[in-house]
C-alpha atoms as a PDB file:
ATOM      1  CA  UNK A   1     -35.785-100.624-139.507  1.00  0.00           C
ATOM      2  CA  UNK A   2     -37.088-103.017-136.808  1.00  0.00           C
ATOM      3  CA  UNK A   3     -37.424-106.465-137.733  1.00  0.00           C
ATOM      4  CA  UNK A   4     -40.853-107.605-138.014  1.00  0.00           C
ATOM      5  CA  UNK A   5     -41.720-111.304-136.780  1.00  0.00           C
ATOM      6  CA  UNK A   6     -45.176-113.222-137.287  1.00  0.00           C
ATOM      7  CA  UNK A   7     -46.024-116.678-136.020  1.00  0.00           C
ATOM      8  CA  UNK A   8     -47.582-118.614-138.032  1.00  0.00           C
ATOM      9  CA  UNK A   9     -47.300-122.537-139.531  1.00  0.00           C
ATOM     10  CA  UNK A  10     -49.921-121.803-142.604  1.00  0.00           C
ATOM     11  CA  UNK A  11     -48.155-121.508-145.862  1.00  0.00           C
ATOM     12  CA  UNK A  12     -50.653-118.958-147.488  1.00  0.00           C
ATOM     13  CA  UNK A  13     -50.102-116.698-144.551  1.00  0.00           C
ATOM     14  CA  UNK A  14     -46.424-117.539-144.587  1.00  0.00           C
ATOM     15  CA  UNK A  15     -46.164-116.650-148.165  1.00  0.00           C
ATOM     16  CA  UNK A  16     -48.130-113.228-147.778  1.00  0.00           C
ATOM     17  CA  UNK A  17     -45.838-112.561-144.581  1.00  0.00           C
ATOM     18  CA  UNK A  18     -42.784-113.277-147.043  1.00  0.00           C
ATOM     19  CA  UNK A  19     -43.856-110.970-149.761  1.00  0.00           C
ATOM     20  CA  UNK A  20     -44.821-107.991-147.724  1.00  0.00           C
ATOM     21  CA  UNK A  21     -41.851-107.378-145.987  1.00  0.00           C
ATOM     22  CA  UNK A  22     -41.761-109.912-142.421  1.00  0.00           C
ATOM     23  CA  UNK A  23     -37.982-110.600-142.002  1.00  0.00           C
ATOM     24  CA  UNK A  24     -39.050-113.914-139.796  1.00  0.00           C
ATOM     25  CA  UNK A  25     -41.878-116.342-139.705  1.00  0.00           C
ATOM     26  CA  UNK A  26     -41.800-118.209-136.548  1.00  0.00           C
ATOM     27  CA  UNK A  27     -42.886-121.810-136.246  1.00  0.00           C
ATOM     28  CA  UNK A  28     -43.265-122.223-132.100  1.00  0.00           C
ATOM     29  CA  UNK A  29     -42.930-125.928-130.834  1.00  0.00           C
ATOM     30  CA  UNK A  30     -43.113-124.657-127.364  1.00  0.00           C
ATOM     31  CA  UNK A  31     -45.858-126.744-125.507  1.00  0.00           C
ATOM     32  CA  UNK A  32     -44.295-127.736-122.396  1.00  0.00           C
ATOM     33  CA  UNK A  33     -45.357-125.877-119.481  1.00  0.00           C
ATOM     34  CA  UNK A  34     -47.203-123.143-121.256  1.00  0.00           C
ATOM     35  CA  UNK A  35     -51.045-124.725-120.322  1.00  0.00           C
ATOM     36  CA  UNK A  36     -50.321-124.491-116.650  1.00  0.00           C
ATOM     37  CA  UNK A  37     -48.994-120.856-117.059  1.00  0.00           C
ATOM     38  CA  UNK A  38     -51.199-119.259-119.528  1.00  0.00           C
ATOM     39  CA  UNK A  39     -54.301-121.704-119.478  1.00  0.00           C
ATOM     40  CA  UNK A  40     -56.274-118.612-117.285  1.00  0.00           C
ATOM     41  CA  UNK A  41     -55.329-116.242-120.354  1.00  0.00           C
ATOM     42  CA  UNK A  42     -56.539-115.402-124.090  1.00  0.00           C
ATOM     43  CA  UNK A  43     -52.740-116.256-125.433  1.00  0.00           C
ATOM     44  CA  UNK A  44     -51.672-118.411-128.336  1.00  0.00           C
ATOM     45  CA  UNK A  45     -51.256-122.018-127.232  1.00  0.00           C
ATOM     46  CA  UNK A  46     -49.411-123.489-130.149  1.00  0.00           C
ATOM     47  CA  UNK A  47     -50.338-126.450-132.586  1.00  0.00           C
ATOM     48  CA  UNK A  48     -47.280-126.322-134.920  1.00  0.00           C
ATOM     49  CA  UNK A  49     -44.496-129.048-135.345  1.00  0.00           C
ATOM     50  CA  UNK A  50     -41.822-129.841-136.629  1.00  0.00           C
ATOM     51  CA  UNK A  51     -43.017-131.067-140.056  1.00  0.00           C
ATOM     52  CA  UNK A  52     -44.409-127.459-140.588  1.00  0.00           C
ATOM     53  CA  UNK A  53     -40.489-126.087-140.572  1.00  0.00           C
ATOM     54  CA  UNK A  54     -40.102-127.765-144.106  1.00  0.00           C
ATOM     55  CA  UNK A  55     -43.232-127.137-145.601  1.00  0.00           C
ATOM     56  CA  UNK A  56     -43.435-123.332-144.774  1.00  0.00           C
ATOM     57  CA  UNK A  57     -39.759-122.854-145.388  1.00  0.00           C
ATOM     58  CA  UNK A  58     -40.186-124.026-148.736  1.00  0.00           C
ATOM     59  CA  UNK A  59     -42.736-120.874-149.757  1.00  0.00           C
ATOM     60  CA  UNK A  60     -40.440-118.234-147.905  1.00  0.00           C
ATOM     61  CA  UNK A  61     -37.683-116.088-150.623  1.00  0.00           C
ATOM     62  CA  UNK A  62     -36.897-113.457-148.431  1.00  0.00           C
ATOM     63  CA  UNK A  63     -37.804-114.364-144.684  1.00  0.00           C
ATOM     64  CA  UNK A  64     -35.783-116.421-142.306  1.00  0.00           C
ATOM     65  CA  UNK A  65     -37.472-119.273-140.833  1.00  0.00           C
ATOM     66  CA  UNK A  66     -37.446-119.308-136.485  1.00  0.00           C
ATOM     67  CA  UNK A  67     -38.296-121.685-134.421  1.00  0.00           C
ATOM     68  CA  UNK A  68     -38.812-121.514-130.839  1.00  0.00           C
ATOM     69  CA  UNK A  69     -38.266-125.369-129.126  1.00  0.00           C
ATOM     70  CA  UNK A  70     -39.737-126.599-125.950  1.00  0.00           C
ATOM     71  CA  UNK A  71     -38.088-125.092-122.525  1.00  0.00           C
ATOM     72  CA  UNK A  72     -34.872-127.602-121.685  1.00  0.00           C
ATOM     73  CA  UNK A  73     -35.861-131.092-120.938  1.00  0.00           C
ATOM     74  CA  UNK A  74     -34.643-134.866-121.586  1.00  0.00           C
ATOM     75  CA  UNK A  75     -35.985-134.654-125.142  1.00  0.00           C
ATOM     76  CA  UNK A  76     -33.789-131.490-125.654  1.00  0.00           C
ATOM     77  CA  UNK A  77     -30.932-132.636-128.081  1.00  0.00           C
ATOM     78  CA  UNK A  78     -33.269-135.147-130.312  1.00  0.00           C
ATOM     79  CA  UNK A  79     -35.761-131.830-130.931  1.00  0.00           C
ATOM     80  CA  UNK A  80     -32.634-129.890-131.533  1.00  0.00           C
ATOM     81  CA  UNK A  81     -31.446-131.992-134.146  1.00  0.00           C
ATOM     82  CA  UNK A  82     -34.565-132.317-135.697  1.00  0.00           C
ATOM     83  CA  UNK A  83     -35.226-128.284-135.835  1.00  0.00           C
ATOM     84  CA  UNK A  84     -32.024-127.871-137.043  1.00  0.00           C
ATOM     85  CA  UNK A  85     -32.674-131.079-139.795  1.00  0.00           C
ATOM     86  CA  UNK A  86     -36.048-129.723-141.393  1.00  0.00           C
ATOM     87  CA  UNK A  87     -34.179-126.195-141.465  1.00  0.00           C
ATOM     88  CA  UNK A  88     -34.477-123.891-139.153  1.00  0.00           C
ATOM     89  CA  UNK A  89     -31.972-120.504-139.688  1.00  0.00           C
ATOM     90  CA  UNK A  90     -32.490-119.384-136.044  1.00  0.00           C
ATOM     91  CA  UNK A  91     -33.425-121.293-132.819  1.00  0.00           C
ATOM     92  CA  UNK A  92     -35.165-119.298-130.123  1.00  0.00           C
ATOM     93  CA  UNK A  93     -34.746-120.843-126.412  1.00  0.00           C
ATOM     94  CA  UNK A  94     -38.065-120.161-123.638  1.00  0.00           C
ATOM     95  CA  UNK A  95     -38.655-120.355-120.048  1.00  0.00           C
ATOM     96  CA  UNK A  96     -34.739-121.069-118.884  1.00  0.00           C
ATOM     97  CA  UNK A  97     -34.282-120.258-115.425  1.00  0.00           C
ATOM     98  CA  UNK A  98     -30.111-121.079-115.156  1.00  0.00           C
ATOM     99  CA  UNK A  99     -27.178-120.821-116.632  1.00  0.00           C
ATOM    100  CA  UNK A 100     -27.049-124.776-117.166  1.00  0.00           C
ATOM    101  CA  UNK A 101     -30.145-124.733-119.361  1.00  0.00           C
ATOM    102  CA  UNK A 102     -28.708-122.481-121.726  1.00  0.00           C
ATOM    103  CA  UNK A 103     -25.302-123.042-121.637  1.00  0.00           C
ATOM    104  CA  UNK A 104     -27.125-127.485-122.679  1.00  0.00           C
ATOM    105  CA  UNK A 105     -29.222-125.263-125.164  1.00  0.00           C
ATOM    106  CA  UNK A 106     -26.087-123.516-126.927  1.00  0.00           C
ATOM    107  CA  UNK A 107     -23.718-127.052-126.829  1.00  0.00           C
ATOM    108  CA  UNK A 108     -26.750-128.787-128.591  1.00  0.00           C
ATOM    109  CA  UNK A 109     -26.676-126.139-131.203  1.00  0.00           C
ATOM    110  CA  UNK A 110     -23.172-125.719-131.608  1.00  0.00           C
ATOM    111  CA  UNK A 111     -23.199-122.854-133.455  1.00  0.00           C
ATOM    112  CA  UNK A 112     -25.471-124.832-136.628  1.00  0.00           C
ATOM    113  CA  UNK A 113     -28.312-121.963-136.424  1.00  0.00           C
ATOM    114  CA  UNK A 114     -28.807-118.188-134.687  1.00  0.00           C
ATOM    115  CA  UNK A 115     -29.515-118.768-130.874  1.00  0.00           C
ATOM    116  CA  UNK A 116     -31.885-116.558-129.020  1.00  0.00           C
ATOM    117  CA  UNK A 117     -32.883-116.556-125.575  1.00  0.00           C
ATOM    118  CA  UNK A 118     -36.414-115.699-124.724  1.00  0.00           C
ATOM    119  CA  UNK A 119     -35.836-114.270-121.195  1.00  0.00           C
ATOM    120  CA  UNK A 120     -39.670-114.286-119.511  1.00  0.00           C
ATOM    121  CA  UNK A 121     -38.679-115.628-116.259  1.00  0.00           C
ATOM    122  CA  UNK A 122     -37.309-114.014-112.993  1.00  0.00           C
ATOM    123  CA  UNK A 123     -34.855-116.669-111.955  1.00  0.00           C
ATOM    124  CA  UNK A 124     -33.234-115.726-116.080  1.00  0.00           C
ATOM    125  CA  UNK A 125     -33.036-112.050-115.337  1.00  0.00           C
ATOM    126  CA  UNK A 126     -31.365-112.602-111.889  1.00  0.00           C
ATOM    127  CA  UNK A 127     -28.874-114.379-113.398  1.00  0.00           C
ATOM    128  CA  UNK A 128     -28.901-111.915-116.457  1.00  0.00           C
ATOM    129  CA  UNK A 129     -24.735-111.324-115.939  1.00  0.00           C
ATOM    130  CA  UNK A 130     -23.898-114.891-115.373  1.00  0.00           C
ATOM    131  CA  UNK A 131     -25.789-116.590-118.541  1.00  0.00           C
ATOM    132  CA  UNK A 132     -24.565-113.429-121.033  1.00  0.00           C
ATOM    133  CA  UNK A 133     -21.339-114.074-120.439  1.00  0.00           C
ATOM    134  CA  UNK A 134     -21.623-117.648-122.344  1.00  0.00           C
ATOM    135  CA  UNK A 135     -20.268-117.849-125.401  1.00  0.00           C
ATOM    136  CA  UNK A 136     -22.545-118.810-128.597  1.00  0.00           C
ATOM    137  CA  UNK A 137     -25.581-116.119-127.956  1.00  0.00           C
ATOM    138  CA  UNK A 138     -26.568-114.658-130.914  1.00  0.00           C
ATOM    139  CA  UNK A 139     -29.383-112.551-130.068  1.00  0.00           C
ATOM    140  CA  UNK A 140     -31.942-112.080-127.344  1.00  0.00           C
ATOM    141  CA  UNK A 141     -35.655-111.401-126.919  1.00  0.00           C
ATOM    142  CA  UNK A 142     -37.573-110.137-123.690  1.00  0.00           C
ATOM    143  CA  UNK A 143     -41.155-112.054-123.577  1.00  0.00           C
ATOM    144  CA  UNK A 144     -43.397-109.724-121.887  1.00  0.00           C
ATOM    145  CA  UNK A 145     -46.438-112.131-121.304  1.00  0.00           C
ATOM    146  CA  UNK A 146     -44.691-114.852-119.001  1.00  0.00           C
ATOM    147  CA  UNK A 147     -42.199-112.426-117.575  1.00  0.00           C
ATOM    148  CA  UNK A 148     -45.006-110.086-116.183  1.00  0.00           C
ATOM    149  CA  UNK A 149     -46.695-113.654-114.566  1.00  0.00           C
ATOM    150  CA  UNK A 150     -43.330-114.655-113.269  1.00  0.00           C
ATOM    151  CA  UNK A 151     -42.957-111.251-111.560  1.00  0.00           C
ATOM    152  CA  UNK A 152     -46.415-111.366-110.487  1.00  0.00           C
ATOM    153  CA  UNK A 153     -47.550-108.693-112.659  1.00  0.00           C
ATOM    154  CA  UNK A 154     -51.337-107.884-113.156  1.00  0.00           C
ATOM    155  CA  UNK A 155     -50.733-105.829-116.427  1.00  0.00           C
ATOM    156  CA  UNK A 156     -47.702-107.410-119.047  1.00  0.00           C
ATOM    157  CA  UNK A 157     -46.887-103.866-119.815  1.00  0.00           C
ATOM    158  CA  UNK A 158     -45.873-102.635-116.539  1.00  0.00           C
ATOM    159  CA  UNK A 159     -42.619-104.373-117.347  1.00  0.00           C
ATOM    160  CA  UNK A 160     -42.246-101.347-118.916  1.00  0.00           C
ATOM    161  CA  UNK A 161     -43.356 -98.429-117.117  1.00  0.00           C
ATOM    162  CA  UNK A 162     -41.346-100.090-113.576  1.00  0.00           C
ATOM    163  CA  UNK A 163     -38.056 -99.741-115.726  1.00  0.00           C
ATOM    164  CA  UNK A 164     -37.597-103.470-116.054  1.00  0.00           C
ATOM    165  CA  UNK A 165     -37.383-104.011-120.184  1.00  0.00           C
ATOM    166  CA  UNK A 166     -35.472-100.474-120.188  1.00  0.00           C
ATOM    167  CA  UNK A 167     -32.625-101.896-117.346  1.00  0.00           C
ATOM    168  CA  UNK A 168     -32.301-105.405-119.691  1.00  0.00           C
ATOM    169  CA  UNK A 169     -32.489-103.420-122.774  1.00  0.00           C
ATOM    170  CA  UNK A 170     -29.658-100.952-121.601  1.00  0.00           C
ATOM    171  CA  UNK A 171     -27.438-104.530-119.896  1.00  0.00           C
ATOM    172  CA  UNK A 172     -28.026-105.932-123.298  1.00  0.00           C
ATOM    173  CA  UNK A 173     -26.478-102.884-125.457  1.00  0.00           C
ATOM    174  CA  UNK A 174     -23.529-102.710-123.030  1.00  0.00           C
ATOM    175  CA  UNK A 175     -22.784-106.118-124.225  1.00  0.00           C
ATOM    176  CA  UNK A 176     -23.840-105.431-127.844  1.00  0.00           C
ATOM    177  CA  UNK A 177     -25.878-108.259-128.147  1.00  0.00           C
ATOM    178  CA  UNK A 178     -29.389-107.945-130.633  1.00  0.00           C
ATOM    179  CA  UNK A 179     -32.029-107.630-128.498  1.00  0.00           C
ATOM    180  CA  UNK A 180     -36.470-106.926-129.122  1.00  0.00           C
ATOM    181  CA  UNK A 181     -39.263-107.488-127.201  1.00  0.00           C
ATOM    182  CA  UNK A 182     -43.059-108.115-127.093  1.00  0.00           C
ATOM    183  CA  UNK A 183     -45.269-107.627-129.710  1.00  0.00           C
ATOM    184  CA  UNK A 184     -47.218-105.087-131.825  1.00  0.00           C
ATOM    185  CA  UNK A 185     -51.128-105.109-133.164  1.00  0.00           C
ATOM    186  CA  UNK A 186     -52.161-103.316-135.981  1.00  0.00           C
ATOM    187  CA  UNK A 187     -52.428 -99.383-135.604  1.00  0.00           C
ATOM    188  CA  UNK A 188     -55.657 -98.584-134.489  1.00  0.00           C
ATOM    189  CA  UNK A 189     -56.177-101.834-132.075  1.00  0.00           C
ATOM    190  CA  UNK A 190     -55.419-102.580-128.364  1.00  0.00           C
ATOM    191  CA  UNK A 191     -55.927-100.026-124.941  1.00  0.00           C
ATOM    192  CA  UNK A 192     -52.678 -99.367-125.473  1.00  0.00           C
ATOM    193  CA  UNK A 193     -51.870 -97.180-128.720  1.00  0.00           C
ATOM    194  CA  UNK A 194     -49.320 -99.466-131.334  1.00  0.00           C
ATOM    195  CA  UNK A 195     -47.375 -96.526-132.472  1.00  0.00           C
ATOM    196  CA  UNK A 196     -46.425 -95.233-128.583  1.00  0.00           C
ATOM    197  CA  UNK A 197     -45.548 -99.011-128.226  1.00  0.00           C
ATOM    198  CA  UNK A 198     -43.284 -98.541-131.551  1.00  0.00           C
ATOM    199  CA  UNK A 199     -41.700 -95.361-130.600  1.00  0.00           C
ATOM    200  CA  UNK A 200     -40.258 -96.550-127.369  1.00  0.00           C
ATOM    201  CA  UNK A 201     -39.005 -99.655-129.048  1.00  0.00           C
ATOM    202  CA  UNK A 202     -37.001 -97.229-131.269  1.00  0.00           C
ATOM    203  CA  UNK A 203     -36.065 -95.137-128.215  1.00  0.00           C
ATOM    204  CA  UNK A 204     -34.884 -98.069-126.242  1.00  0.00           C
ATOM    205  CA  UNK A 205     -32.369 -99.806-129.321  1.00  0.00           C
ATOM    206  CA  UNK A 206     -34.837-102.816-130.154  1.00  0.00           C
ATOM    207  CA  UNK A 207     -34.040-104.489-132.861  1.00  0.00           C
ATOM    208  CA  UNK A 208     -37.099-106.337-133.145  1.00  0.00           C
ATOM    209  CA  UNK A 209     -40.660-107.395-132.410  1.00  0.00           C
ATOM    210  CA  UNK A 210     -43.297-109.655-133.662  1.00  0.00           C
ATOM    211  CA  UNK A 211     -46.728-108.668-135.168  1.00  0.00           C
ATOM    212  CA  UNK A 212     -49.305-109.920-132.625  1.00  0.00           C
ATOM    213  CA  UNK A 213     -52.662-111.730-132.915  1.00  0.00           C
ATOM    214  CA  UNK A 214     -54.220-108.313-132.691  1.00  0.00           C
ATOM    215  CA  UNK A 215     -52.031-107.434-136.137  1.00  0.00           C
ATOM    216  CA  UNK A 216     -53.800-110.307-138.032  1.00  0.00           C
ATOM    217  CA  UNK A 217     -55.340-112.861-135.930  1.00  0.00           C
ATOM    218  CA  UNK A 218     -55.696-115.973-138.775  1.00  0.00           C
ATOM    219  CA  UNK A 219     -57.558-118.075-136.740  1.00  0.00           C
ATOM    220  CA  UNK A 220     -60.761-115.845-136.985  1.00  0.00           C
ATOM    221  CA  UNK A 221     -59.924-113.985-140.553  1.00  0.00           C
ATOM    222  CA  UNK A 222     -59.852-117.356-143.015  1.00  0.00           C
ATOM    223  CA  UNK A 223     -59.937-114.993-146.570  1.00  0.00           C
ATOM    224  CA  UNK A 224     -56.815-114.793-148.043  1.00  0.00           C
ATOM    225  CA  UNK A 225     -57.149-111.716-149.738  1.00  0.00           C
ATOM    226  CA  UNK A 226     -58.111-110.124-146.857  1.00  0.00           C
ATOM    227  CA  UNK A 227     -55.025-111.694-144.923  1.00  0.00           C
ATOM    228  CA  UNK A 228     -53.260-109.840-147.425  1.00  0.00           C
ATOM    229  CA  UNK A 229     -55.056-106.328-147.029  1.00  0.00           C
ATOM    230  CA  UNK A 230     -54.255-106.612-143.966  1.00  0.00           C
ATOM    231  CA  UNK A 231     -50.349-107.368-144.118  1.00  0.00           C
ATOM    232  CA  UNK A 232     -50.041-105.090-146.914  1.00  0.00           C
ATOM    233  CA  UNK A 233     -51.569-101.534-145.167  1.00  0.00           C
ATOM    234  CA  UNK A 234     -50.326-103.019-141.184  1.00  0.00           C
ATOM    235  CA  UNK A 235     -46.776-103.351-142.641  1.00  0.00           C
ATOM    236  CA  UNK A 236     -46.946 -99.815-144.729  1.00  0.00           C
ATOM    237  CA  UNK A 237     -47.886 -97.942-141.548  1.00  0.00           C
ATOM    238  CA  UNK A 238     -45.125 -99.278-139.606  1.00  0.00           C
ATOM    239  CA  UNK A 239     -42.742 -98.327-142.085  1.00  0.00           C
ATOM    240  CA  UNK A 240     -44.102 -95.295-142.623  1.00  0.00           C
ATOM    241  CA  UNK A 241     -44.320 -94.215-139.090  1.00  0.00           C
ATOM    242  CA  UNK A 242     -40.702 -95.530-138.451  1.00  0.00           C
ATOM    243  CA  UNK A 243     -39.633 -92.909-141.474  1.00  0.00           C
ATOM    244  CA  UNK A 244     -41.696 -90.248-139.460  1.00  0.00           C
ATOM    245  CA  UNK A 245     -40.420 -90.802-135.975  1.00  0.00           C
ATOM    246  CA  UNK A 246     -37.183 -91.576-137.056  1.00  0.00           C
ATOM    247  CA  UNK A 247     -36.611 -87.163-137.393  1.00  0.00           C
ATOM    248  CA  UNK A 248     -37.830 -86.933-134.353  1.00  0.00           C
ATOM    249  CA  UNK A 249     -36.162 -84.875-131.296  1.00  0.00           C
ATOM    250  CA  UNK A 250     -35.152 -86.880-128.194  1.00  0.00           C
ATOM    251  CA  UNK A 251     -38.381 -84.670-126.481  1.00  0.00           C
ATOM    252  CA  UNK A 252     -40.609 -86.774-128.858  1.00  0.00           C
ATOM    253  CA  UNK A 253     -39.693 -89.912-127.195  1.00  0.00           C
ATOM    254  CA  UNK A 254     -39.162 -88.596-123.505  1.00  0.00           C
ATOM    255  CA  UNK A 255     -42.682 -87.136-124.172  1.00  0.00           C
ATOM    256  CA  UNK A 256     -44.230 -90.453-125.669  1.00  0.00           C
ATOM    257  CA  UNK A 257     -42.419 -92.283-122.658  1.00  0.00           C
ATOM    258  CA  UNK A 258     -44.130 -90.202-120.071  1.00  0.00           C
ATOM    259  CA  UNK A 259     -47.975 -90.782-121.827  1.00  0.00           C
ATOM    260  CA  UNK A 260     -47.390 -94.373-122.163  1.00  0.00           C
ATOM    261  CA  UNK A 261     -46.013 -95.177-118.622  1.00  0.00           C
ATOM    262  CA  UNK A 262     -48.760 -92.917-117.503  1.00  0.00           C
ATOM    263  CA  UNK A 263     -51.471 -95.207-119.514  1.00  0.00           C
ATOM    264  CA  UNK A 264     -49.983 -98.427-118.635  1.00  0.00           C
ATOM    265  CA  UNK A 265     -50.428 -97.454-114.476  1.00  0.00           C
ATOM    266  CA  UNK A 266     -53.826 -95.909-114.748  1.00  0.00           C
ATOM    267  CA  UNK A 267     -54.770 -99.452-116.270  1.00  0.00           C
ATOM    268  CA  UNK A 268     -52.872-101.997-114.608  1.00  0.00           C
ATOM    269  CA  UNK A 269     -54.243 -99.777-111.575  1.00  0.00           C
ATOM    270  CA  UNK A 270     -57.747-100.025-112.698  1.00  0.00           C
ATOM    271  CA  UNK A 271     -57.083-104.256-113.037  1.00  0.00           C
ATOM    272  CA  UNK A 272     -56.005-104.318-109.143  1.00  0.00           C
ATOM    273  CA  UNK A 273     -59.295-103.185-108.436  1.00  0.00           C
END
């Protein structure tokens, strides 16, 4: 089963995330940077800190608690110590561009929590070789949104129809390291289809991938027990359909590859015009 991951710093939600089956609830400190990048774009800009790590850990029985920090900066090791202090199990690491950044980001751990690297910049993936061979990376996750600015990208998705998340997916089994990417909305939402985004997650080895606004966006739906409708039948599906596909035939997923590059073209085409 894929790990499911949901970002969130409210306790209700946390707690119906928890109960339903999410193997991580992410608390993301990451403010740095991420106005000038995404300020043009309908993404989460976070609000969370580092008080919320103790308060929401404290409903979770089940889930692991992740936190992704601020990119590398002079206030690195303090908000490293801190995370780690209020009790984070894993530490997630954005917007690195070389091997120094990561190799400061795995000393200030020291091995006290799971590392991840978030690769979403081009400068990270040119140096994919170089930084992998560190020692002290746990796991790693491939963050569609900024990588697909960085590359210059009109369309986040084309990252995977021009064979770039398939190449670092295929580097990062070679060196059997845990590895997702991007995010899933509920089935039924989004131009692109949920479950063709699901099936080539299984056919490329992901491991995980977080439940997207678009699953349960919070900030608009405020009733709890419809929070939890919506966790309840979301999660269901995407068990259910990992069950189903899982019997597939290899020709399932070559054909579901073909469709969904084919999609992801026509409409990254249809945004250059």
């Amino acid at each position: 089963m894929i790990e499911l991951m949901f970002i969130t710093n409210d306790i209700r939600v946390a707690q119906i995330a928890d109960e339903n089956g999410v193997e991580r609830v992410w608390i993301d400190l990451e403010i740095l940077g991420k106005q000038e990048r995404q300020g043009h774009m309908d993404s989460v800009k976070s609000q969370h800190h580092i008080e919320d790590i103790i308060t929401v850990k404290s409903v979770l029985k089940t889930s692991k608690l992740q936190v992704r920090i601020n990119p590398i900066n002079k206030d690195s090791q303090q908000e490293i110590e801190k995370v780690i202090a209020a009790g984070a199990d894993i530490i997630m690491l954005p917007m690195f561009k070389t091997v120094q950044e990561v190799e400061c980001f795995l000393e200030y751990v020291s091995g006290r929590a799971t590392t991840v690297l978030l690769f979403e910049t081009r400068e990270s993936v040119e140096q994919l070789a170089e930084i992998l061979n560190l020692d002290g990376i746990d796991e790693v996750h491939i963050g569609l949104n900024d990588l697909h600015l960085s590359y210059h990208l009109k369309f986040m998705f084309e990252l995977l129809s021009n064979g770039c998340v398939e190449s670092l997916c295929k580097y990062f089994h070679k060196k059997g390291i845990p590895y997702g990417f991007g995010g899933i909305g509920r089935f039924g939402t989004g131009i692109i289809s949920p479950q063709q985004i699901l099936a080539e997650h299984i056919r490329l080895g992901s491991r995980r991938v977080i439940l997207s606004r678009s699953f349960c966006n919070t900030q608009q739906e405020r009733n709890v027990d419809r929070i939890r409708d919506i966790f309840k039948k979301g999660i269901d599906e995407i068990r259910e359909y990992e069950r189903r596909v899982s019997q597939e035939s290899e020709f399932f997923f070559e054909h579901n590859k073909t469709e969904l590059y084919g999609q992801i073209r026509d409409i990254a085409k249809k945004m250059e015009n």
